[in-house]
PDB file of N, CA and C in Angstrom:
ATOM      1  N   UNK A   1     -20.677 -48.939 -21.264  1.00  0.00           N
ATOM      2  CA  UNK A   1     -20.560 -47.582 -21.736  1.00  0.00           C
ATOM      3  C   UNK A   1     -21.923 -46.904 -21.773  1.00  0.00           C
ATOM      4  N   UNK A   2     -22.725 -47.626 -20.903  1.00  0.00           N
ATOM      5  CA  UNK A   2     -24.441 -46.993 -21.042  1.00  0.00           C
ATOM      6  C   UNK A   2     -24.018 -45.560 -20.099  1.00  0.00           C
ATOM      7  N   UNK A   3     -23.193 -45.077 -19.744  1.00  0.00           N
ATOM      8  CA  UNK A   3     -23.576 -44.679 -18.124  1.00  0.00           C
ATOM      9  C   UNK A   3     -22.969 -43.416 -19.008  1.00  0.00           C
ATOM     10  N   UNK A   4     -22.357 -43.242 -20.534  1.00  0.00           N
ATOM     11  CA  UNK A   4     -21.637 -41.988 -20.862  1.00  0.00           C
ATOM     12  C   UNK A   4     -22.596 -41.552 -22.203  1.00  0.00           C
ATOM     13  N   UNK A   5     -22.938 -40.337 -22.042  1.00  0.00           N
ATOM     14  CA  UNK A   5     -23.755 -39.791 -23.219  1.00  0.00           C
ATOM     15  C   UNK A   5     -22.658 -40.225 -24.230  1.00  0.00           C
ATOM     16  N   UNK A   6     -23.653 -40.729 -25.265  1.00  0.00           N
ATOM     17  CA  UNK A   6     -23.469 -41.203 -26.397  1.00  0.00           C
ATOM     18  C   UNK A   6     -22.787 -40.011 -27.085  1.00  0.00           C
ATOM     19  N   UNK A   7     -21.704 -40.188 -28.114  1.00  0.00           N
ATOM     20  CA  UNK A   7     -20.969 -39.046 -28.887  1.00  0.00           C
ATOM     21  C   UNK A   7     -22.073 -38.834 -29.606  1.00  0.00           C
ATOM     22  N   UNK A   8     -22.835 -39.297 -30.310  1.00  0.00           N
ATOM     23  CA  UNK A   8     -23.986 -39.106 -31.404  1.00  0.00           C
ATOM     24  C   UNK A   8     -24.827 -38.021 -30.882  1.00  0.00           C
ATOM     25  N   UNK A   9     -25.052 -38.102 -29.640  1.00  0.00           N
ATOM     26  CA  UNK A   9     -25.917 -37.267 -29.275  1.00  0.00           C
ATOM     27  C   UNK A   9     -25.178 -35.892 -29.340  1.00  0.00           C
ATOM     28  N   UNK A  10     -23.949 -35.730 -28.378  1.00  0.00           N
ATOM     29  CA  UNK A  10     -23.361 -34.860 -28.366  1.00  0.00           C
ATOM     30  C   UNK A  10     -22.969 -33.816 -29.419  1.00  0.00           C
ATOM     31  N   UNK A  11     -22.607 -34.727 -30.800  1.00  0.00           N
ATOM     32  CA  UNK A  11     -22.544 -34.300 -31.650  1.00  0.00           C
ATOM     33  C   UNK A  11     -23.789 -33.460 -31.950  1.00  0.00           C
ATOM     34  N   UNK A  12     -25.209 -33.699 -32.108  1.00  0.00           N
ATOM     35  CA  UNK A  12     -26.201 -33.438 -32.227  1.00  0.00           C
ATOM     36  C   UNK A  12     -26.806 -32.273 -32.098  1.00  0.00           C
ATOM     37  N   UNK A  13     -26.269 -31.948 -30.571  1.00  0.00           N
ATOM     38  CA  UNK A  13     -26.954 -30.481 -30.071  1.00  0.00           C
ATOM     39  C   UNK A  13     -26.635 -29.530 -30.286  1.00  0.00           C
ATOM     40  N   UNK A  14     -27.630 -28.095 -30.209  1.00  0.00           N
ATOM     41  CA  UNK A  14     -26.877 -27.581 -31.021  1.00  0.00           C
ATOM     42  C   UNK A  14     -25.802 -26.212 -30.715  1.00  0.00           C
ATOM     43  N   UNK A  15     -25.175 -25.683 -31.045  1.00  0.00           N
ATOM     44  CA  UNK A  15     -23.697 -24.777 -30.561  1.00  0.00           C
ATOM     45  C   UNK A  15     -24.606 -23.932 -29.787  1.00  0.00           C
ATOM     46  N   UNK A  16     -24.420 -22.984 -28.367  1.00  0.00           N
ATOM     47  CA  UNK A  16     -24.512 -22.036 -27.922  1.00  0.00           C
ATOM     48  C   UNK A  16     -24.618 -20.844 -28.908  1.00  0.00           C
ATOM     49  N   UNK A  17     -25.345 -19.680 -28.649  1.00  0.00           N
ATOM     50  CA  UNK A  17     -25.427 -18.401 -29.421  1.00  0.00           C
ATOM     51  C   UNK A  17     -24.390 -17.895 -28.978  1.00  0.00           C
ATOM     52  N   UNK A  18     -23.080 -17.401 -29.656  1.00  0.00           N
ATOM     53  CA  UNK A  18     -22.068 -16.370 -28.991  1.00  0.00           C
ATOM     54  C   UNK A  18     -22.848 -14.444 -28.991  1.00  0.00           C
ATOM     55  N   UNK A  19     -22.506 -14.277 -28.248  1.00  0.00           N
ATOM     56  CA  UNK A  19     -23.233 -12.480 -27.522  1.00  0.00           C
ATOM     57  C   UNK A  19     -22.455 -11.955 -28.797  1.00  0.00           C
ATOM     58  N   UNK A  20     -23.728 -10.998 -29.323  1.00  0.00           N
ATOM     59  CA  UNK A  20     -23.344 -10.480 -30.130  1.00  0.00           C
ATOM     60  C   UNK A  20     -22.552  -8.795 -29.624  1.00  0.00           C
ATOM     61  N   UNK A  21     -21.664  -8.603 -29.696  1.00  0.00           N
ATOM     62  CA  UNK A  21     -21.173  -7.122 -29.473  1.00  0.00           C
ATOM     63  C   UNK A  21     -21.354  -6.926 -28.244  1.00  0.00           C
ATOM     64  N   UNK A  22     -21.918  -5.867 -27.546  1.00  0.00           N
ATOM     65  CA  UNK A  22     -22.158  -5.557 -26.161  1.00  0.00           C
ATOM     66  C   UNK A  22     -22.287  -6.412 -24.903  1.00  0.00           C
ATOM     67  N   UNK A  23     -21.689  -5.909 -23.963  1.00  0.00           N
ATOM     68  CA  UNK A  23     -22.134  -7.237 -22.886  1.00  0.00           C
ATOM     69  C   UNK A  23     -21.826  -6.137 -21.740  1.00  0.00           C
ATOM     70  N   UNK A  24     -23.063  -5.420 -21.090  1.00  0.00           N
ATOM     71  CA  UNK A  24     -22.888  -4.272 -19.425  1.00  0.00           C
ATOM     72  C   UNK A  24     -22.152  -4.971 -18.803  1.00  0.00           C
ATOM     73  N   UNK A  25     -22.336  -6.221 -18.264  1.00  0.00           N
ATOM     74  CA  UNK A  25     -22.156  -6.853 -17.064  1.00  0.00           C
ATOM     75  C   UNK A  25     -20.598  -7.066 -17.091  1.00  0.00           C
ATOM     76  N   UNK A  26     -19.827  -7.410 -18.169  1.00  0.00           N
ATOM     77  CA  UNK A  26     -18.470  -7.142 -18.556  1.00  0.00           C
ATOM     78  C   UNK A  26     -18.334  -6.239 -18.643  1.00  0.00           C
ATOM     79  N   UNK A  27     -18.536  -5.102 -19.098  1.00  0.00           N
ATOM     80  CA  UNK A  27     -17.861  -3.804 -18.689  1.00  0.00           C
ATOM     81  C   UNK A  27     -17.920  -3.365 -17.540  1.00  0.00           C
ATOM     82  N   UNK A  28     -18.842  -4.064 -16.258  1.00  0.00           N
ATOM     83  CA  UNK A  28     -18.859  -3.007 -15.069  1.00  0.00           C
ATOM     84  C   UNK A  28     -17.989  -4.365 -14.129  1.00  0.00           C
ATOM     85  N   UNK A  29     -17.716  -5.222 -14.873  1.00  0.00           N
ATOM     86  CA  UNK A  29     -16.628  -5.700 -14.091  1.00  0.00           C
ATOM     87  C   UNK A  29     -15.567  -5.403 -14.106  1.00  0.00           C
ATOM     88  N   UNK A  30     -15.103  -5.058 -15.276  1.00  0.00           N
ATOM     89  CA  UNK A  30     -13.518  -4.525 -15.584  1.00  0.00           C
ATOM     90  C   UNK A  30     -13.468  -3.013 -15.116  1.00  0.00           C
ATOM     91  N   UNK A  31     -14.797  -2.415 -15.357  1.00  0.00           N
ATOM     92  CA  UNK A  31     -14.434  -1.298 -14.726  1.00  0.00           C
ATOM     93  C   UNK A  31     -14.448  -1.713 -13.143  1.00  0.00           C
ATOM     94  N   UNK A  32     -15.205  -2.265 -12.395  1.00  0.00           N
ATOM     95  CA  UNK A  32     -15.100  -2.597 -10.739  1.00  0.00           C
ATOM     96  C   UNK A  32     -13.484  -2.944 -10.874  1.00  0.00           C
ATOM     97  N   UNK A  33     -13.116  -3.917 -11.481  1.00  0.00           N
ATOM     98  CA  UNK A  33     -11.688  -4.362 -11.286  1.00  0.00           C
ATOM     99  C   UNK A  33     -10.715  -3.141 -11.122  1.00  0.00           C
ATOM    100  N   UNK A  34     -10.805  -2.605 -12.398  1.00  0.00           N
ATOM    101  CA  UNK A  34      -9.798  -1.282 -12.649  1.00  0.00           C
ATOM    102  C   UNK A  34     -10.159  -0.293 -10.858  1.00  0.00           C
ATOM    103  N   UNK A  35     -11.272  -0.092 -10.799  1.00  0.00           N
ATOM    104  CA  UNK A  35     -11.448   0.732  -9.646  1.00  0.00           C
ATOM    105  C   UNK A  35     -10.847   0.128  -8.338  1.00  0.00           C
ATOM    106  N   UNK A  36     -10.872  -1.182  -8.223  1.00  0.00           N
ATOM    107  CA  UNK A  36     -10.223  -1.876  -7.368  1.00  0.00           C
ATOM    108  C   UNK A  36      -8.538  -1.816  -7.089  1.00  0.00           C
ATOM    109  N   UNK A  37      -7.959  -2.242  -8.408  1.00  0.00           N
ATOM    110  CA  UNK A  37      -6.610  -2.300  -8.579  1.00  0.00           C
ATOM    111  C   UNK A  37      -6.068  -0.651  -7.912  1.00  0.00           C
ATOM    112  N   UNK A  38      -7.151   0.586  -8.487  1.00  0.00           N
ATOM    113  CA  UNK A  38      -6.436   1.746  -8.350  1.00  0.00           C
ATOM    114  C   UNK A  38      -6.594   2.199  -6.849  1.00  0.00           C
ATOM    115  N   UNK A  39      -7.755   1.779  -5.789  1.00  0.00           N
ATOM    116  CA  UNK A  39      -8.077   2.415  -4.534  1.00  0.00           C
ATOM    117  C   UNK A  39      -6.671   1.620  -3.852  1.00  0.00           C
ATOM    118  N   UNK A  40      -7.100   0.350  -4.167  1.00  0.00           N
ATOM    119  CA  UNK A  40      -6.272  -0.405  -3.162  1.00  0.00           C
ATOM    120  C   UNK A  40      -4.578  -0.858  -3.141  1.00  0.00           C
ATOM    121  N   UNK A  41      -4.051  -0.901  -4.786  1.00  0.00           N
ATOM    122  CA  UNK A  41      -2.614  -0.682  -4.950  1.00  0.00           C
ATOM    123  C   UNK A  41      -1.879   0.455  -5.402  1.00  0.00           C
ATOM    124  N   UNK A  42      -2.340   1.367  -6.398  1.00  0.00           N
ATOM    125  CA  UNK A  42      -1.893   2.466  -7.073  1.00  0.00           C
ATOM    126  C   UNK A  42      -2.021   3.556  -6.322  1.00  0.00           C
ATOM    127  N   UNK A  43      -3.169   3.555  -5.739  1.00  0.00           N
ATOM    128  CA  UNK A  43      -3.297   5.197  -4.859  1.00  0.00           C
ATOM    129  C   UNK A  43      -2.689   4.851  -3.764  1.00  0.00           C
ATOM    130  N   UNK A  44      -2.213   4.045  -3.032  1.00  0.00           N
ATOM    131  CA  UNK A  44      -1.476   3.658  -1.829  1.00  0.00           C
ATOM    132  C   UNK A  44       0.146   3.599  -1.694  1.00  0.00           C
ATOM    133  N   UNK A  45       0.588   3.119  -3.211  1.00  0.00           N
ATOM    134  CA  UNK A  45       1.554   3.061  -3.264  1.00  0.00           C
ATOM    135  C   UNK A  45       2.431   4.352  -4.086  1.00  0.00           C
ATOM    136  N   UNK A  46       1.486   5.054  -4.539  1.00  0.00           N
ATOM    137  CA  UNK A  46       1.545   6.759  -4.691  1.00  0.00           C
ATOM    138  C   UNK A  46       2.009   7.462  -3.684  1.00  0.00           C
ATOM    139  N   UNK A  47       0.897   7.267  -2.503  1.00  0.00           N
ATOM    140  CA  UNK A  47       0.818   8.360  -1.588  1.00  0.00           C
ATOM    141  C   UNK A  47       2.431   7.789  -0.847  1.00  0.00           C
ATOM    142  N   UNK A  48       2.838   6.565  -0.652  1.00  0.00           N
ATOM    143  CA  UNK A  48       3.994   6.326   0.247  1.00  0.00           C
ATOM    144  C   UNK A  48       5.015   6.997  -0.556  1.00  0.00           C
ATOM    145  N   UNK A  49       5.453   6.868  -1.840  1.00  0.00           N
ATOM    146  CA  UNK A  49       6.313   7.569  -3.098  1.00  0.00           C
ATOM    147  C   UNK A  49       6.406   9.187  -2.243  1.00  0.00           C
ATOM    148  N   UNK A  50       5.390   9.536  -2.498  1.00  0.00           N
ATOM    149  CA  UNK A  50       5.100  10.787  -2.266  1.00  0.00           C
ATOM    150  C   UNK A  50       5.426  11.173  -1.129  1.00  0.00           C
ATOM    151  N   UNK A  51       5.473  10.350  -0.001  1.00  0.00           N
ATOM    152  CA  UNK A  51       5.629  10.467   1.289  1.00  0.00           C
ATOM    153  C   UNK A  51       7.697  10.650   1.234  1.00  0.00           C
ATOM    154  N   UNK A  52       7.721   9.477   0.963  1.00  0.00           N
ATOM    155  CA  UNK A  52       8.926   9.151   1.499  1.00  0.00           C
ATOM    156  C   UNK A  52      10.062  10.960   0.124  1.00  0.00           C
ATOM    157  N   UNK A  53       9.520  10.965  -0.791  1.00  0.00           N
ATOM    158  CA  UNK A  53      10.279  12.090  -1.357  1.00  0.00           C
ATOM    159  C   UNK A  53      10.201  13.270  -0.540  1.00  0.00           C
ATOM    160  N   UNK A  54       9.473  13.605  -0.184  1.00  0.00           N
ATOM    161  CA  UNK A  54       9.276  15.105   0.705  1.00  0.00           C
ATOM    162  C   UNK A  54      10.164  14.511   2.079  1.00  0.00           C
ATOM    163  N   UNK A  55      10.425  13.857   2.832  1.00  0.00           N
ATOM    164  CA  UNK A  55      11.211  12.996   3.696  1.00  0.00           C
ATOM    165  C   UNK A  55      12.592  13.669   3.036  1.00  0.00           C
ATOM    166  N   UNK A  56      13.001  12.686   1.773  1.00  0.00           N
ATOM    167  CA  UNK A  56      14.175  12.953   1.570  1.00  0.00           C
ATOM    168  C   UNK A  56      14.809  14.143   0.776  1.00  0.00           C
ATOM    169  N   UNK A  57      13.983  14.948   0.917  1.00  0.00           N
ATOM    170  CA  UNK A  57      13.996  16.397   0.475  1.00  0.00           C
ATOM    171  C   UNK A  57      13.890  17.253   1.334  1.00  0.00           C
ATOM    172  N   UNK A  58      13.691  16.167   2.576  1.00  0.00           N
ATOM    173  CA  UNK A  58      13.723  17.486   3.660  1.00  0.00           C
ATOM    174  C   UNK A  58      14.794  17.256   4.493  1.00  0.00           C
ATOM    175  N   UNK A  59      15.544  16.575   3.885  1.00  0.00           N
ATOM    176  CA  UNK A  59      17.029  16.108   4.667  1.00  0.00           C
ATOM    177  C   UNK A  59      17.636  17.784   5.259  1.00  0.00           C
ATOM    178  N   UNK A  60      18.605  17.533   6.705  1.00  0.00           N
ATOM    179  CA  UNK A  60      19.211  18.199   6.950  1.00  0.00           C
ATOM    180  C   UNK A  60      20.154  18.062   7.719  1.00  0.00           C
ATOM    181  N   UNK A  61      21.240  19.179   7.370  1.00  0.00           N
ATOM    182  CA  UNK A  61      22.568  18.451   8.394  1.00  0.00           C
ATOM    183  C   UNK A  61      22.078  18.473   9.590  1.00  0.00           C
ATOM    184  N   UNK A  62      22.247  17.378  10.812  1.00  0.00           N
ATOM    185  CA  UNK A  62      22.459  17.168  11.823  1.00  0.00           C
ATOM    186  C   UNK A  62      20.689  16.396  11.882  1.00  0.00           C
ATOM    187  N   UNK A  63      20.205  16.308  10.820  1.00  0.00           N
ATOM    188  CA  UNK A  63      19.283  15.513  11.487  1.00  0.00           C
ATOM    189  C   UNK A  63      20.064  13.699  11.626  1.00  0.00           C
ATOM    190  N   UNK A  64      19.500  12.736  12.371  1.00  0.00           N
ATOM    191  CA  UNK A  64      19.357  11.800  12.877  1.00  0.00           C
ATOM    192  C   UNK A  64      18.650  10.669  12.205  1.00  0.00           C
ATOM    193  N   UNK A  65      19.112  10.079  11.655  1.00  0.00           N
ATOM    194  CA  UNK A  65      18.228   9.115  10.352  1.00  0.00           C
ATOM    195  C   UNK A  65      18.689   7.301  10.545  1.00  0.00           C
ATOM    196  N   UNK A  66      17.373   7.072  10.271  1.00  0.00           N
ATOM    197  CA  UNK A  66      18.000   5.705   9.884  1.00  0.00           C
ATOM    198  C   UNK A  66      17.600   4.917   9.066  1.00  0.00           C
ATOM    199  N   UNK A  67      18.808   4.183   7.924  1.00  0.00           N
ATOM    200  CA  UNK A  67      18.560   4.109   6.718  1.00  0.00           C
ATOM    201  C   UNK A  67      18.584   2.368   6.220  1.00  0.00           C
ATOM    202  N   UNK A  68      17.805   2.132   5.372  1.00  0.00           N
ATOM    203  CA  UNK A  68      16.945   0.936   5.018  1.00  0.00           C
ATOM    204  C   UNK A  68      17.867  -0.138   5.462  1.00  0.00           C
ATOM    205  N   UNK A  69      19.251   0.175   5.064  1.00  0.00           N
ATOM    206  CA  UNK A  69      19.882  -1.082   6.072  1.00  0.00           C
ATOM    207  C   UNK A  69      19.942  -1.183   7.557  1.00  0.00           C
ATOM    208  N   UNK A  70      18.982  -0.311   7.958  1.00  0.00           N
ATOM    209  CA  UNK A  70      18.858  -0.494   9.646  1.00  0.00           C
ATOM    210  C   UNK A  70      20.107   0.729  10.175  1.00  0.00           C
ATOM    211  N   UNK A  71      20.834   0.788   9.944  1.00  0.00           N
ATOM    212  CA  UNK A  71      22.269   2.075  10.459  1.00  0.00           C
ATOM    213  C   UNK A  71      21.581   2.646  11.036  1.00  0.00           C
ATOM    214  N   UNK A  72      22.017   3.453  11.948  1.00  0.00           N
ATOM    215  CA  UNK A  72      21.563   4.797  12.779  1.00  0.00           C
ATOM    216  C   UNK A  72      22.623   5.662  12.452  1.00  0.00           C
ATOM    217  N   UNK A  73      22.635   6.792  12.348  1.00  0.00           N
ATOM    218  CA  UNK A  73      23.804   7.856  12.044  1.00  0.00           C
ATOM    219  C   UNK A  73      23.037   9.731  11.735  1.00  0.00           C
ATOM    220  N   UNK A  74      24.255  10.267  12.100  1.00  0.00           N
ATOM    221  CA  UNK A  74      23.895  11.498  12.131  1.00  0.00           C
ATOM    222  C   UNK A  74      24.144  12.153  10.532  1.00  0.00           C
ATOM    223  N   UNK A  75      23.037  12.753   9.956  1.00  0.00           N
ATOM    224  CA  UNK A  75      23.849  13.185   8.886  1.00  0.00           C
ATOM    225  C   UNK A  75      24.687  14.675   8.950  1.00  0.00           C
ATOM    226  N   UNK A  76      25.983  14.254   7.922  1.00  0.00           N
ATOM    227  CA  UNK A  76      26.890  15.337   8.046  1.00  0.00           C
ATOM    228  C   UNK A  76      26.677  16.680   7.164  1.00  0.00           C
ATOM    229  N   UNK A  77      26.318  16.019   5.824  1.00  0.00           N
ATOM    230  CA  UNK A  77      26.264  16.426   4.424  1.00  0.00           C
ATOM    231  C   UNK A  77      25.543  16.078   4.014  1.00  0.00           C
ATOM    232  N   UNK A  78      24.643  17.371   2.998  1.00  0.00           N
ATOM    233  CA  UNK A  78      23.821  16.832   2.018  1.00  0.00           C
ATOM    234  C   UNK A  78      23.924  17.600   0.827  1.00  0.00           C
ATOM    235  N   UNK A  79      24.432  16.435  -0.336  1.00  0.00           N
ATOM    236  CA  UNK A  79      23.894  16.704  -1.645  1.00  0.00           C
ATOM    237  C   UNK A  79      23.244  16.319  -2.142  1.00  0.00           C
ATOM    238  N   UNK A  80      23.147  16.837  -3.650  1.00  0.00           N
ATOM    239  CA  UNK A  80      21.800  16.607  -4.575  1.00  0.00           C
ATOM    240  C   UNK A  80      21.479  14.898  -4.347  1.00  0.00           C
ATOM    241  N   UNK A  81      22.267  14.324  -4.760  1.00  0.00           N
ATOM    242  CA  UNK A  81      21.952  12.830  -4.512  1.00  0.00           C
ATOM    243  C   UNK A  81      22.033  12.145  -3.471  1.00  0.00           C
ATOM    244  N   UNK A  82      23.200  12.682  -2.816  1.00  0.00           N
ATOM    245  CA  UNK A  82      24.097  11.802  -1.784  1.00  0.00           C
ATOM    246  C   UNK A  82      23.760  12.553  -0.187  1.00  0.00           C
ATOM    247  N   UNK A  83      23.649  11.866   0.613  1.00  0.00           N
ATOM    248  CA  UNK A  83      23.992  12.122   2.004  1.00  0.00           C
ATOM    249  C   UNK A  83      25.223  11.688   2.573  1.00  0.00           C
ATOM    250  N   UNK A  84      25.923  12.525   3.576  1.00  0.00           N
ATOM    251  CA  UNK A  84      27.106  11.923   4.187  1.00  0.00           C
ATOM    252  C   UNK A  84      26.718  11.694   5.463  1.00  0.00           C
ATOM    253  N   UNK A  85      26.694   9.934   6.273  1.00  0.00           N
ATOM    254  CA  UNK A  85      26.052  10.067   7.700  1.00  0.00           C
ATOM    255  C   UNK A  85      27.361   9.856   8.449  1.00  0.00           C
ATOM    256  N   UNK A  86      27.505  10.510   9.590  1.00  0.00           N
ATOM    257  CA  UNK A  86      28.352  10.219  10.890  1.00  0.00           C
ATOM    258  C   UNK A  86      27.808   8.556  11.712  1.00  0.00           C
ATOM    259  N   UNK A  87      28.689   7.857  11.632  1.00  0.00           N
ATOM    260  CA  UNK A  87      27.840   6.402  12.342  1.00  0.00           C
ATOM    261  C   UNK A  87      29.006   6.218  13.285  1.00  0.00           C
ATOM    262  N   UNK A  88      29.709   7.126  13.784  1.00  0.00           N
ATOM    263  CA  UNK A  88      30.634   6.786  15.170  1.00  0.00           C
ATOM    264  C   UNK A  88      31.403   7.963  14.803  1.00  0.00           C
ATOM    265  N   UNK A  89      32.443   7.401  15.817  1.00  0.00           N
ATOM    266  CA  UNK A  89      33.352   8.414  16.216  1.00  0.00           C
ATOM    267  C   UNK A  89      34.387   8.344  15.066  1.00  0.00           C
ATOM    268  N   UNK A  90      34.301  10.102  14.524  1.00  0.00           N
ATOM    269  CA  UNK A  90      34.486   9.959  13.275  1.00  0.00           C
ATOM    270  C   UNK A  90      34.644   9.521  12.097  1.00  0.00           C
ATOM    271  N   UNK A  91      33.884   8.622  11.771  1.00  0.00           N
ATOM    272  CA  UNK A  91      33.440   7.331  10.945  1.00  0.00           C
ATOM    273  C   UNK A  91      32.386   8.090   9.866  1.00  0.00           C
ATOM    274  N   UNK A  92      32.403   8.499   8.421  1.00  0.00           N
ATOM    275  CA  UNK A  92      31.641   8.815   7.865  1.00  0.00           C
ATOM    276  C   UNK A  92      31.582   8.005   6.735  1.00  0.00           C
ATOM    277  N   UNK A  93      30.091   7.568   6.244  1.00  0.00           N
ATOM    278  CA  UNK A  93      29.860   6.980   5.406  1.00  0.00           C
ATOM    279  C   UNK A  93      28.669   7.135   4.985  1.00  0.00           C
ATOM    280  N   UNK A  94      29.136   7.386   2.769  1.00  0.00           N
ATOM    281  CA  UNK A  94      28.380   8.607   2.186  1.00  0.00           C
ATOM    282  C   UNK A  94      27.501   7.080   1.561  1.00  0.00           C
ATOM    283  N   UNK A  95      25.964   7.892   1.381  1.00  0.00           N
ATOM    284  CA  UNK A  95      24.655   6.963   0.827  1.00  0.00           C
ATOM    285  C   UNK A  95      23.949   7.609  -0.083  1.00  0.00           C
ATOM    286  N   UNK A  96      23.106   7.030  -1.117  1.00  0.00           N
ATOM    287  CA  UNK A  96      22.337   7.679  -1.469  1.00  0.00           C
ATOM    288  C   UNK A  96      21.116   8.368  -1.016  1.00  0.00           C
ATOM    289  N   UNK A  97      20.175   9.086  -0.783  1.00  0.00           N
ATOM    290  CA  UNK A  97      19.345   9.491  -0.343  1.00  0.00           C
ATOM    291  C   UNK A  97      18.255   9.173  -0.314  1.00  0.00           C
ATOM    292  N   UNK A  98      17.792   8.345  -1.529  1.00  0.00           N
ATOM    293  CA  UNK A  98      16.632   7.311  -1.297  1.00  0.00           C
ATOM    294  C   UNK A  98      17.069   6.006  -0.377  1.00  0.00           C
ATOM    295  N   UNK A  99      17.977   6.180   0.356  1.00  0.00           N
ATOM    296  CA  UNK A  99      18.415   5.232   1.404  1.00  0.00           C
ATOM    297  C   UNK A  99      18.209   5.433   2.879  1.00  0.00           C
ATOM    298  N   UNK A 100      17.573   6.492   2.960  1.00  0.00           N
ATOM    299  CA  UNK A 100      17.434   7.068   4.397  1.00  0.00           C
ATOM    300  C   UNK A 100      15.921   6.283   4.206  1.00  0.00           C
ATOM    301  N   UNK A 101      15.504   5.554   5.287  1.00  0.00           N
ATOM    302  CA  UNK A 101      14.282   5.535   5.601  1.00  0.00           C
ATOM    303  C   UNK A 101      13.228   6.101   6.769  1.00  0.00           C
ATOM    304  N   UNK A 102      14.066   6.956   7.307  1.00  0.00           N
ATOM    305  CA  UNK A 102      13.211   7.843   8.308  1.00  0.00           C
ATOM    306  C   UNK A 102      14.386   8.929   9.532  1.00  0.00           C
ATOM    307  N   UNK A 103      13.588   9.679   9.458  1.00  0.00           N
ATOM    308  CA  UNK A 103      14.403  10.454   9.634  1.00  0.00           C
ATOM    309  C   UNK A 103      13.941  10.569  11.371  1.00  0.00           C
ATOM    310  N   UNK A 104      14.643  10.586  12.556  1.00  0.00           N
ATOM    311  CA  UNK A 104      14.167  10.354  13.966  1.00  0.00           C
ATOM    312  C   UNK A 104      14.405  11.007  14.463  1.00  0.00           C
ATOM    313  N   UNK A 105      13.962  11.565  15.900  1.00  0.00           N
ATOM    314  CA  UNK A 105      13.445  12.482  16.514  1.00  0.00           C
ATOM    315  C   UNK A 105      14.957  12.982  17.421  1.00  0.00           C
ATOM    316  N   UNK A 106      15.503  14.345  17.551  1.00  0.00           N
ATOM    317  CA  UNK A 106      16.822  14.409  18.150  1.00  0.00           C
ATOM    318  C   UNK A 106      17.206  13.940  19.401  1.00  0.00           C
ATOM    319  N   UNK A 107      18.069  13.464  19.446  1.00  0.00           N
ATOM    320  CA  UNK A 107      18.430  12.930  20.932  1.00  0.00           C
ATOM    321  C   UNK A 107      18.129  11.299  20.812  1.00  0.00           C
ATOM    322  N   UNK A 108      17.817  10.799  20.034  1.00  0.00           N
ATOM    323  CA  UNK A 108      17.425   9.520  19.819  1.00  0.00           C
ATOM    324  C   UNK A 108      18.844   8.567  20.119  1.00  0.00           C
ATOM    325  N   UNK A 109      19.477   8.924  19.175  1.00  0.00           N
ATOM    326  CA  UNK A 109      21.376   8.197  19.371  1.00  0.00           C
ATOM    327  C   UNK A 109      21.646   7.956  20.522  1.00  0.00           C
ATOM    328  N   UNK A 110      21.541   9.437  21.061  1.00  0.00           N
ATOM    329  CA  UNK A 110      22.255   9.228  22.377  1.00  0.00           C
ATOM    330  C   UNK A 110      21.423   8.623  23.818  1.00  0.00           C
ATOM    331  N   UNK A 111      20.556   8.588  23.528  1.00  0.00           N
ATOM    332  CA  UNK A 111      19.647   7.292  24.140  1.00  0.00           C
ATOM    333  C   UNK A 111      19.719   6.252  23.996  1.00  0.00           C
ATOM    334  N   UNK A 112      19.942   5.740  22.602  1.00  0.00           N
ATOM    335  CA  UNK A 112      20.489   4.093  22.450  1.00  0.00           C
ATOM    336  C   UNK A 112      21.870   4.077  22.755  1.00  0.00           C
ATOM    337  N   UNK A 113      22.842   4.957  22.716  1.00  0.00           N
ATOM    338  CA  UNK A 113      23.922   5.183  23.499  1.00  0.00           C
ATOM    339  C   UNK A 113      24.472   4.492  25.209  1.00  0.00           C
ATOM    340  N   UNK A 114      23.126   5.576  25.674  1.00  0.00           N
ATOM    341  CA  UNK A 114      23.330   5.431  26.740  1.00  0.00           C
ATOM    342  C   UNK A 114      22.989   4.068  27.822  1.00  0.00           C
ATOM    343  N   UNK A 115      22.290   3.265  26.929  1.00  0.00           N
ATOM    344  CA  UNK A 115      21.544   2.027  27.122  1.00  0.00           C
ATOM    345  C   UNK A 115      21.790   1.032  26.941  1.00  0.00           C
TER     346      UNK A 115
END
């Protein structure tokens, strides 16, 4: 047991000074952190929020959308909440509107149609 500091000693020495009150170097980490968390998750995941509402506020009949479950369809109807999409021949089926995930360029359908 030569090879392990003796408890006696250990016991011996004496406690570390704990920092009294203030400490910069901790505050400009938490602030770096906080600045971090906000460039790289919060302001990013803002601006897409933001994105995708003006999207679904700019819904209109006969635009061409396709919605988070992958569907392609024409929309028929739009209300406050709800969209009604055309997905075939006369086949309508109503969604909510935070369900559209992009709204696509006309003539698109009938290109995957034709293909």
């Amino acid at each position: 047991m030569s090879f392990f500091v003796s408890s006696a000693v250990a016991q011996t020495s004496t406690p570390q000074a704990s920092p009294s009150g203030f400490d910069p170097i901790m505050l400009i980490m938490m602030v770096g952190m906080f600045a971090f968390m906000y460039f790289f998750i919060i302001r990013p995941q803002r601006k897409r929020q933001k994105e995708h509402q003006n999207l679904v506020s700019a819904l209109s009949k006969g635009d061409e959308v396709v919605l988070t479950s992958g569907l392609l369809g024409r929309v028929v109807k739009v209300d406050e909440n709800y969209v009604v999409v055309e997905t075939g021949n006369n086949i309508e089926l109503k969604f909510q509107k935070i369900a559209v995930h992009a709204v696509l360029p006309k003539g698109t359908i009938k290109s995957i149609d034709a293909a």
